[in-house]
C-alpha atoms as a PDB file:
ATOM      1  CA  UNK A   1       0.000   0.000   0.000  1.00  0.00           C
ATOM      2  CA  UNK A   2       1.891   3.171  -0.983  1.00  0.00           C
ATOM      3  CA  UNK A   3       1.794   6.492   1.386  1.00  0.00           C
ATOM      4  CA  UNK A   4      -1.357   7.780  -0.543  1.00  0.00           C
ATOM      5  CA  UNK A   5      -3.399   5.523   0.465  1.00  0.00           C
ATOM      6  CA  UNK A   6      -2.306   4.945   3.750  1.00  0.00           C
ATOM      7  CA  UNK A   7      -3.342   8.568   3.632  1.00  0.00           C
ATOM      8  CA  UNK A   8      -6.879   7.959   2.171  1.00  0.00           C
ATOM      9  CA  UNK A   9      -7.502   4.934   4.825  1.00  0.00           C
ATOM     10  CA  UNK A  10      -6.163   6.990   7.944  1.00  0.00           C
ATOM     11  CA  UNK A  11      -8.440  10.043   6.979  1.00  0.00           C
ATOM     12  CA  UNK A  12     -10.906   7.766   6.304  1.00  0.00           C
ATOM     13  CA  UNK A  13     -11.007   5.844  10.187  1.00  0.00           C
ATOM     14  CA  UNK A  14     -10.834   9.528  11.528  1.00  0.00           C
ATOM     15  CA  UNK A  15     -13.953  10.966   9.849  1.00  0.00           C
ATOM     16  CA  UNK A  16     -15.909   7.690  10.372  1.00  0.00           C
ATOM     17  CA  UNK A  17     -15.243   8.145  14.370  1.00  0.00           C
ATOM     18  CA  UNK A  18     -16.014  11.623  14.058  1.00  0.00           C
ATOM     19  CA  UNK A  19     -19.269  10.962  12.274  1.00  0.00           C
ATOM     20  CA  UNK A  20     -20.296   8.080  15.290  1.00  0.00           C
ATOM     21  CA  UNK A  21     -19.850  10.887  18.036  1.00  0.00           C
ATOM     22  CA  UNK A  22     -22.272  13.040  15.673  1.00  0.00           C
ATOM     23  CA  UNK A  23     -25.194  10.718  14.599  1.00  0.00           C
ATOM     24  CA  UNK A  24     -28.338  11.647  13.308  1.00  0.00           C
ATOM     25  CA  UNK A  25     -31.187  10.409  16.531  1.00  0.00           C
ATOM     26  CA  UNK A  26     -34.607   9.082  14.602  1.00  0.00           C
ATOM     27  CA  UNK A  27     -37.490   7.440  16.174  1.00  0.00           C
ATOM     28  CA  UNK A  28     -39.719   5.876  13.636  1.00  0.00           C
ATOM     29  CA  UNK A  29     -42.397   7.576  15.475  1.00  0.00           C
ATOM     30  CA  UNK A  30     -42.159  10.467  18.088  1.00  0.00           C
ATOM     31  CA  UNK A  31     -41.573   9.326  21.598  1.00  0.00           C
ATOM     32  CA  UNK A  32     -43.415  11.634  23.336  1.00  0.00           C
ATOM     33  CA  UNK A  33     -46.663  13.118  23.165  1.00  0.00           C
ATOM     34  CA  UNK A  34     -47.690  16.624  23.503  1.00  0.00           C
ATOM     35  CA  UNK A  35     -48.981  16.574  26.901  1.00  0.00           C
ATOM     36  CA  UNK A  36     -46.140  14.408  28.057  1.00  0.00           C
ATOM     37  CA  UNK A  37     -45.092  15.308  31.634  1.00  0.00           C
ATOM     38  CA  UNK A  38     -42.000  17.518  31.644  1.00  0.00           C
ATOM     39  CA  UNK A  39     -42.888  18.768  28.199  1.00  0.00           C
ATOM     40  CA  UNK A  40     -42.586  22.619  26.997  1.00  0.00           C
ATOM     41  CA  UNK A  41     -43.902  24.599  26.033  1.00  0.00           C
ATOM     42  CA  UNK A  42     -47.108  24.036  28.173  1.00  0.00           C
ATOM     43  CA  UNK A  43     -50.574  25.630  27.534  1.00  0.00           C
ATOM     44  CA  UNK A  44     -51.845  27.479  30.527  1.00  0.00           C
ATOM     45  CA  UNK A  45     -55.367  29.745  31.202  1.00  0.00           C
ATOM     46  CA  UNK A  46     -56.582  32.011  34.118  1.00  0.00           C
ATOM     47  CA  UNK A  47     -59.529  34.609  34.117  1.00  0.00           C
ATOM     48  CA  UNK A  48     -57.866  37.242  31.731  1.00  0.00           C
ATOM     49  CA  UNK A  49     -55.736  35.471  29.697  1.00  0.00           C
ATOM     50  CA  UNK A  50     -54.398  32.429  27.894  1.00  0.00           C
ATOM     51  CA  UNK A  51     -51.364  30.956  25.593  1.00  0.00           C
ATOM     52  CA  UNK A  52     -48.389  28.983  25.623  1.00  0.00           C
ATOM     53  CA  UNK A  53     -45.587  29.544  28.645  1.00  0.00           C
ATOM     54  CA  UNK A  54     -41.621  28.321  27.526  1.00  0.00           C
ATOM     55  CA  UNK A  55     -38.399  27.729  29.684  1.00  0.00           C
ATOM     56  CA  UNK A  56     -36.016  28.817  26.935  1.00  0.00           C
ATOM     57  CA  UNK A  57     -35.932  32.587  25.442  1.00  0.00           C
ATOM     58  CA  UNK A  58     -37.670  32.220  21.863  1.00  0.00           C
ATOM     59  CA  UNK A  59     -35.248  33.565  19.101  1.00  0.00           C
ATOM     60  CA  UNK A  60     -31.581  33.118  17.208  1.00  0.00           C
ATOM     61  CA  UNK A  61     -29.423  30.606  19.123  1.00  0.00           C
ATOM     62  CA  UNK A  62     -25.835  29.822  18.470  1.00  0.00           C
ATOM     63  CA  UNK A  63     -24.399  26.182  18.220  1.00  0.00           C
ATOM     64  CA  UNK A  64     -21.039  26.780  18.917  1.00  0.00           C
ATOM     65  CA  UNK A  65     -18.317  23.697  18.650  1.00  0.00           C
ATOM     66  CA  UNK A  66     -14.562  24.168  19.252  1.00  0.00           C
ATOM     67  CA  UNK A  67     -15.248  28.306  19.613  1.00  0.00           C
ATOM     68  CA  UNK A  68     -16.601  28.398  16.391  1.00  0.00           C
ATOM     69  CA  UNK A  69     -20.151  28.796  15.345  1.00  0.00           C
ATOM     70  CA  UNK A  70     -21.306  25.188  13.751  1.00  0.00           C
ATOM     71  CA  UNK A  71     -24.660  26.379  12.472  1.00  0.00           C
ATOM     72  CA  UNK A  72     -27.650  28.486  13.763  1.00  0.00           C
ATOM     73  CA  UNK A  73     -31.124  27.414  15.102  1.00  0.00           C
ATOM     74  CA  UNK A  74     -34.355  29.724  15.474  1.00  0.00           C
ATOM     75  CA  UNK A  75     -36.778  29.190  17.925  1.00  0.00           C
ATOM     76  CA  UNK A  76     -40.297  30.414  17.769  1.00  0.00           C
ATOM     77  CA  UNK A  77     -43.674  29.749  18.995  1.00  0.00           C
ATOM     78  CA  UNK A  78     -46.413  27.938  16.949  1.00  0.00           C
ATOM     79  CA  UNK A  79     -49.376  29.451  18.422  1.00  0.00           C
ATOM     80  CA  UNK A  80     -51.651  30.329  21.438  1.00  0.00           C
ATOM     81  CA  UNK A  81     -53.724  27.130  21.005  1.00  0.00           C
ATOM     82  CA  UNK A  82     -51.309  24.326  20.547  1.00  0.00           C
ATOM     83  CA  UNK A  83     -48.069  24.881  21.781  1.00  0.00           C
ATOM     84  CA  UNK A  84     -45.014  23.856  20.384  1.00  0.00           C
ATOM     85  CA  UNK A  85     -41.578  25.198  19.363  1.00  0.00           C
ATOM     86  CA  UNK A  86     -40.599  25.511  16.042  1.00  0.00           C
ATOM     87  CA  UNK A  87     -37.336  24.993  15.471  1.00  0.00           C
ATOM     88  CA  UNK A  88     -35.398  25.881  12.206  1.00  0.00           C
ATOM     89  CA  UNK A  89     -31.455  25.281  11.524  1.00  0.00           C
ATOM     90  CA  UNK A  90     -29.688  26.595   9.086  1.00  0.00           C
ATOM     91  CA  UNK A  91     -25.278  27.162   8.731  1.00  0.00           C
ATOM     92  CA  UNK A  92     -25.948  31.183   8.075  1.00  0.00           C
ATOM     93  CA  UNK A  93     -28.212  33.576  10.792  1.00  0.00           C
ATOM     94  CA  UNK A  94     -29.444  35.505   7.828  1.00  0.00           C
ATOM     95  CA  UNK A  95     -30.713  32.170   6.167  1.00  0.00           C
ATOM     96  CA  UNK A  96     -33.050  30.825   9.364  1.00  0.00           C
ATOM     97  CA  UNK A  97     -36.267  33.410   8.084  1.00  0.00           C
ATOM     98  CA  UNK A  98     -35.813  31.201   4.752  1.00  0.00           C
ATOM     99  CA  UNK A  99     -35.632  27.445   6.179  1.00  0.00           C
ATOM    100  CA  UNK A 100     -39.208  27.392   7.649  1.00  0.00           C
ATOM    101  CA  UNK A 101     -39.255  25.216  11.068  1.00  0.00           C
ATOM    102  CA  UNK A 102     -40.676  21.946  12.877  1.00  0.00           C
ATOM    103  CA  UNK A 103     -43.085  21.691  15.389  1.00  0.00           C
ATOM    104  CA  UNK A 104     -41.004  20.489  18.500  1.00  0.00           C
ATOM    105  CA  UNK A 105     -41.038  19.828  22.465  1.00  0.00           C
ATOM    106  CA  UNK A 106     -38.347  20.421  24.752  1.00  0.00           C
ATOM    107  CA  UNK A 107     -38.816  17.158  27.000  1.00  0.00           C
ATOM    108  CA  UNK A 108     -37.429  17.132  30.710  1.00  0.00           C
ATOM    109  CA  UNK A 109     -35.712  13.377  30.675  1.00  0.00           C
ATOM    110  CA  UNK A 110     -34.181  13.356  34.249  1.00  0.00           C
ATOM    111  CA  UNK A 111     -30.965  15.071  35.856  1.00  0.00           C
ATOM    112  CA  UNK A 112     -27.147  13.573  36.514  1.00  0.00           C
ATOM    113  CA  UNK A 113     -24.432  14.270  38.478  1.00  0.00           C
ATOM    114  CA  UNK A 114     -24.776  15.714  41.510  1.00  0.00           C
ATOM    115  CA  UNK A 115     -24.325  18.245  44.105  1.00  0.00           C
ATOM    116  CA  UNK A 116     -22.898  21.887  42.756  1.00  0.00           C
ATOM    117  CA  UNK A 117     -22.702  19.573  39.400  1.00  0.00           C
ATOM    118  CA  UNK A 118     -26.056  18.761  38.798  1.00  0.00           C
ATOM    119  CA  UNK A 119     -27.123  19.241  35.202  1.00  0.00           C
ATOM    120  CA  UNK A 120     -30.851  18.578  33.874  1.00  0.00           C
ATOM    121  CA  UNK A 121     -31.165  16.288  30.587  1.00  0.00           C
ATOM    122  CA  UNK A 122     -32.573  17.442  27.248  1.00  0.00           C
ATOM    123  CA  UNK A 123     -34.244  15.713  24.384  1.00  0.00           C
ATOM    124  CA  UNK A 124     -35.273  17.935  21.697  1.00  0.00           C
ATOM    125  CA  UNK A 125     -38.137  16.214  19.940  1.00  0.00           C
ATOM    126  CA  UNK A 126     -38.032  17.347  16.129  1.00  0.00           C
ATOM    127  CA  UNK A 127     -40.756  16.953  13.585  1.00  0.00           C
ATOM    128  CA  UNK A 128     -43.680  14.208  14.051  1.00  0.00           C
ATOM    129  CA  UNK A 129     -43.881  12.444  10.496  1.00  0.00           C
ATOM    130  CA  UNK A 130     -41.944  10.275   9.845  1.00  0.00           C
ATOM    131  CA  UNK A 131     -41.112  10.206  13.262  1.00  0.00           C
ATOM    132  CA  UNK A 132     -38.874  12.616  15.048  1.00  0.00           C
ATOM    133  CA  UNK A 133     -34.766  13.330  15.164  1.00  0.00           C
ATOM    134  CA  UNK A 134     -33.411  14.151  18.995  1.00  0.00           C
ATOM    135  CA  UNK A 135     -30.938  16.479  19.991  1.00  0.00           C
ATOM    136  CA  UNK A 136     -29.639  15.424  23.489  1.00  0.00           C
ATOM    137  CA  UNK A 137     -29.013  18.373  25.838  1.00  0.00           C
ATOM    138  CA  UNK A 138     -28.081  19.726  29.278  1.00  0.00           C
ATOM    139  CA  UNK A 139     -28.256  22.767  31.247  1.00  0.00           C
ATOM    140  CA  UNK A 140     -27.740  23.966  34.590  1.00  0.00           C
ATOM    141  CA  UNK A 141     -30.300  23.521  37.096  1.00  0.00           C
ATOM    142  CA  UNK A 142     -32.290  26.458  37.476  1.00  0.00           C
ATOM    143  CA  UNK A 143     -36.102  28.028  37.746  1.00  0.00           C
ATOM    144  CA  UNK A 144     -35.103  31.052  34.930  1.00  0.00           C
ATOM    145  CA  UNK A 145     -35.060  30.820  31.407  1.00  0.00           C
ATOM    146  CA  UNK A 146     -33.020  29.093  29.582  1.00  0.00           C
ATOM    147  CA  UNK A 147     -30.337  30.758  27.559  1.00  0.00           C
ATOM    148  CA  UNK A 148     -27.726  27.943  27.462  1.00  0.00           C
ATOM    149  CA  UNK A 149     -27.442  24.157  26.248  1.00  0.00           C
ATOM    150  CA  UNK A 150     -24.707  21.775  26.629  1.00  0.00           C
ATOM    151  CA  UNK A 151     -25.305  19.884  23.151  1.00  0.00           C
ATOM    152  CA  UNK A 152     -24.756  16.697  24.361  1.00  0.00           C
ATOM    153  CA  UNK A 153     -22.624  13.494  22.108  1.00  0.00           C
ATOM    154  CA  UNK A 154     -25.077  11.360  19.701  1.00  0.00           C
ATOM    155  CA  UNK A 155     -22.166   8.311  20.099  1.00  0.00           C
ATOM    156  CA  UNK A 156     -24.946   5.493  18.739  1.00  0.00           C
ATOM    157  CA  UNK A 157     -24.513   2.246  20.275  1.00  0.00           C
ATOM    158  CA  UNK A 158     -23.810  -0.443  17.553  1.00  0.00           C
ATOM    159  CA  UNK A 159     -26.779  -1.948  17.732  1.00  0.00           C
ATOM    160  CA  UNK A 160     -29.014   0.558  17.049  1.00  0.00           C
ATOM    161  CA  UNK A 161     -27.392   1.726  13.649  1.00  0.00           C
ATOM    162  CA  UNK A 162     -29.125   1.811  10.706  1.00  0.00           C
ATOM    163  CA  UNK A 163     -27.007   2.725   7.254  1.00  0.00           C
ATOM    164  CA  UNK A 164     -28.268   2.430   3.817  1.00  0.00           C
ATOM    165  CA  UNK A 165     -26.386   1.361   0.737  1.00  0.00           C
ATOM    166  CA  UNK A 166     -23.482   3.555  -0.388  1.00  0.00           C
ATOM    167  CA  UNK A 167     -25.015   6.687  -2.198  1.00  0.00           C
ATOM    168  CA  UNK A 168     -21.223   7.644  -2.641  1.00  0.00           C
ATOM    169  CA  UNK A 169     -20.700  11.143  -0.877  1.00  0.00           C
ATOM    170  CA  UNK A 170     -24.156  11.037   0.773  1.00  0.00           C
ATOM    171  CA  UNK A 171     -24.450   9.940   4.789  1.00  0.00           C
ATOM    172  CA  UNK A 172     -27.318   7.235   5.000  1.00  0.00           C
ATOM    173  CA  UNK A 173     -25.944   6.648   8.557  1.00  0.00           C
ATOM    174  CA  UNK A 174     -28.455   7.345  11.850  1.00  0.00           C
ATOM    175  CA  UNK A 175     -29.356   5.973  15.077  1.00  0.00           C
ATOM    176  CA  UNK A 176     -32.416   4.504  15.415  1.00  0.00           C
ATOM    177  CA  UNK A 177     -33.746   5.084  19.192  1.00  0.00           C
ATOM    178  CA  UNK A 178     -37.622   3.631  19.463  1.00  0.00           C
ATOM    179  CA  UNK A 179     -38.479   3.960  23.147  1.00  0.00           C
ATOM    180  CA  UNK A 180     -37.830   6.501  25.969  1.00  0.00           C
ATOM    181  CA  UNK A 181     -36.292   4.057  27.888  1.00  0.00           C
ATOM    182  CA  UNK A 182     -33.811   3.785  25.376  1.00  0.00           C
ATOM    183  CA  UNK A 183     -33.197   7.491  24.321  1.00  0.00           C
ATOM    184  CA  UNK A 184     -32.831   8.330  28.258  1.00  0.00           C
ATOM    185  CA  UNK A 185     -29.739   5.532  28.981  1.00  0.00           C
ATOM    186  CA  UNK A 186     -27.765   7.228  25.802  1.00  0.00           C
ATOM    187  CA  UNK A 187     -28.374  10.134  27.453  1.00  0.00           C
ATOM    188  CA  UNK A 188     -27.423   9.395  30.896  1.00  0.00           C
ATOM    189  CA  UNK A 189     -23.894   8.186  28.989  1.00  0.00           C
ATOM    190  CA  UNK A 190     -23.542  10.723  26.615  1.00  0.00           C
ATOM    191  CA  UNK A 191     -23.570  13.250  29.700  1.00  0.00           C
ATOM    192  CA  UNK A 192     -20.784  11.884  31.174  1.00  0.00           C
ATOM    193  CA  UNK A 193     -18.534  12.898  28.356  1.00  0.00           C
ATOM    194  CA  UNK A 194     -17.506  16.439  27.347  1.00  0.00           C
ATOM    195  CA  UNK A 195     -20.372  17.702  25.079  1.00  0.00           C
ATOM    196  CA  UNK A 196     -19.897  18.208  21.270  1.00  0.00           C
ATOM    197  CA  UNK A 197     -20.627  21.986  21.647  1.00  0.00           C
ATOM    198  CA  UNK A 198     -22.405  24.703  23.116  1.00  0.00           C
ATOM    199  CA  UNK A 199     -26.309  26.037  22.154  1.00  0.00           C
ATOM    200  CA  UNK A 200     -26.688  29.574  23.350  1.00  0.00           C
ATOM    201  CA  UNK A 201     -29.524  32.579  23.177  1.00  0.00           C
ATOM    202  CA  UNK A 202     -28.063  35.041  20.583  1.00  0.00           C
ATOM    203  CA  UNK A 203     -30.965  37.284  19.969  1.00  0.00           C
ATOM    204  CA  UNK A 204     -34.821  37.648  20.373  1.00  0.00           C
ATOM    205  CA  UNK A 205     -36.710  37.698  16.887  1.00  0.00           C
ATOM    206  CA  UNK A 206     -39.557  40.411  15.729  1.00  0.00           C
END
């Protein structure tokens, strides 16, 4: 095998680990349902008034890996009836008013660590047909806002992969998670590794 290739096959082994500490999270049908309990946003009603209450500031958010912006999500509010997020992505701020969005829930999926170092877990329910993709998450424990996500490894354990037939530059690769059960124990071990990135409130959105 001449240095060239050695080259090729080297590159090759790195990109494929990078890609397993990055997969793609589908369940074949969403895993939680709207009124699930530690779901957000939440509906609420008194005598004057009535809409859809959040624990994250609604607008641009940075996803930030290595200190360098990755890509860009916006996150809005669907409505005063049903309440969801909708949550774009796009690799440019200025292209998020162009992408359009999915109706998502933020879904409270337990806490680890402990102590001063107690984080809450994350799963980012995206899109309901086919099925949903997950972004796992932490964040500090707290009763404000959020403002702040520690995006969380997607390492997918070997028997859960899925990969199609090679479509030569195009990734068929992604992790197929079908019950909560399951999503929350990759979770619980994802968190004990240093996240992929950061998610973080840039701006609020007119």
């Amino acid at each position: 095998m001449n240095f060239y290739l050695k080259t090729l096959v080297v590159a090759a082994l790195v990109l494929g680990n990078a890609a397993a500490q990055d997969d793609l999270i589908h369940s074949d049908v969403p895993l939680f349902a709207y009124d699930a309990e530690n779901a957000w946003p939440r509906h609420f009603s008194d005598e004057t008034s009535f809409g859809c209450a959040h624990n994250v500031k609604l607008g641009d958010w940075e996803y930030v890996e290595e200190d360098e912006i990755a890509s860009w999500y916006r996150l809005q509010n669907y409505g005063v009836m049903h309440c969801f997020l909708i949550v774009g992505e796009a690799y440019d701020e200025h292209e998020l008013a162009e992408v359009g969005g999915e109706p998502s829930l933020l879904i409270g999926i337990g806490e680890a660590g402990a102590g001063s170092s107690k984080t809450r877990l994350w799963a980012l329910q995206i899109g309901g047909r086919p099925g949903s993709d997950y972004l796992l998450l932490s964040s500090e424990v707290s009763e404000q806002p959020i403002l702040s996500f520690a995006v969380l490894e997607r390492d997918c354990p070997q028997e859960n992969v899925r990969m199609g037939p090679d479509l030569d530059i195009l990734n068929t690769r992604y992790c197929a998670i079908n019950s909560q059960q399951d999503l929350l124990a990759l979770t619980k071990a994802m968190a004990k590794r240093p996240p992929l990135g950061t998610l973080r409130f840039f701006k609020e959105v007119e």
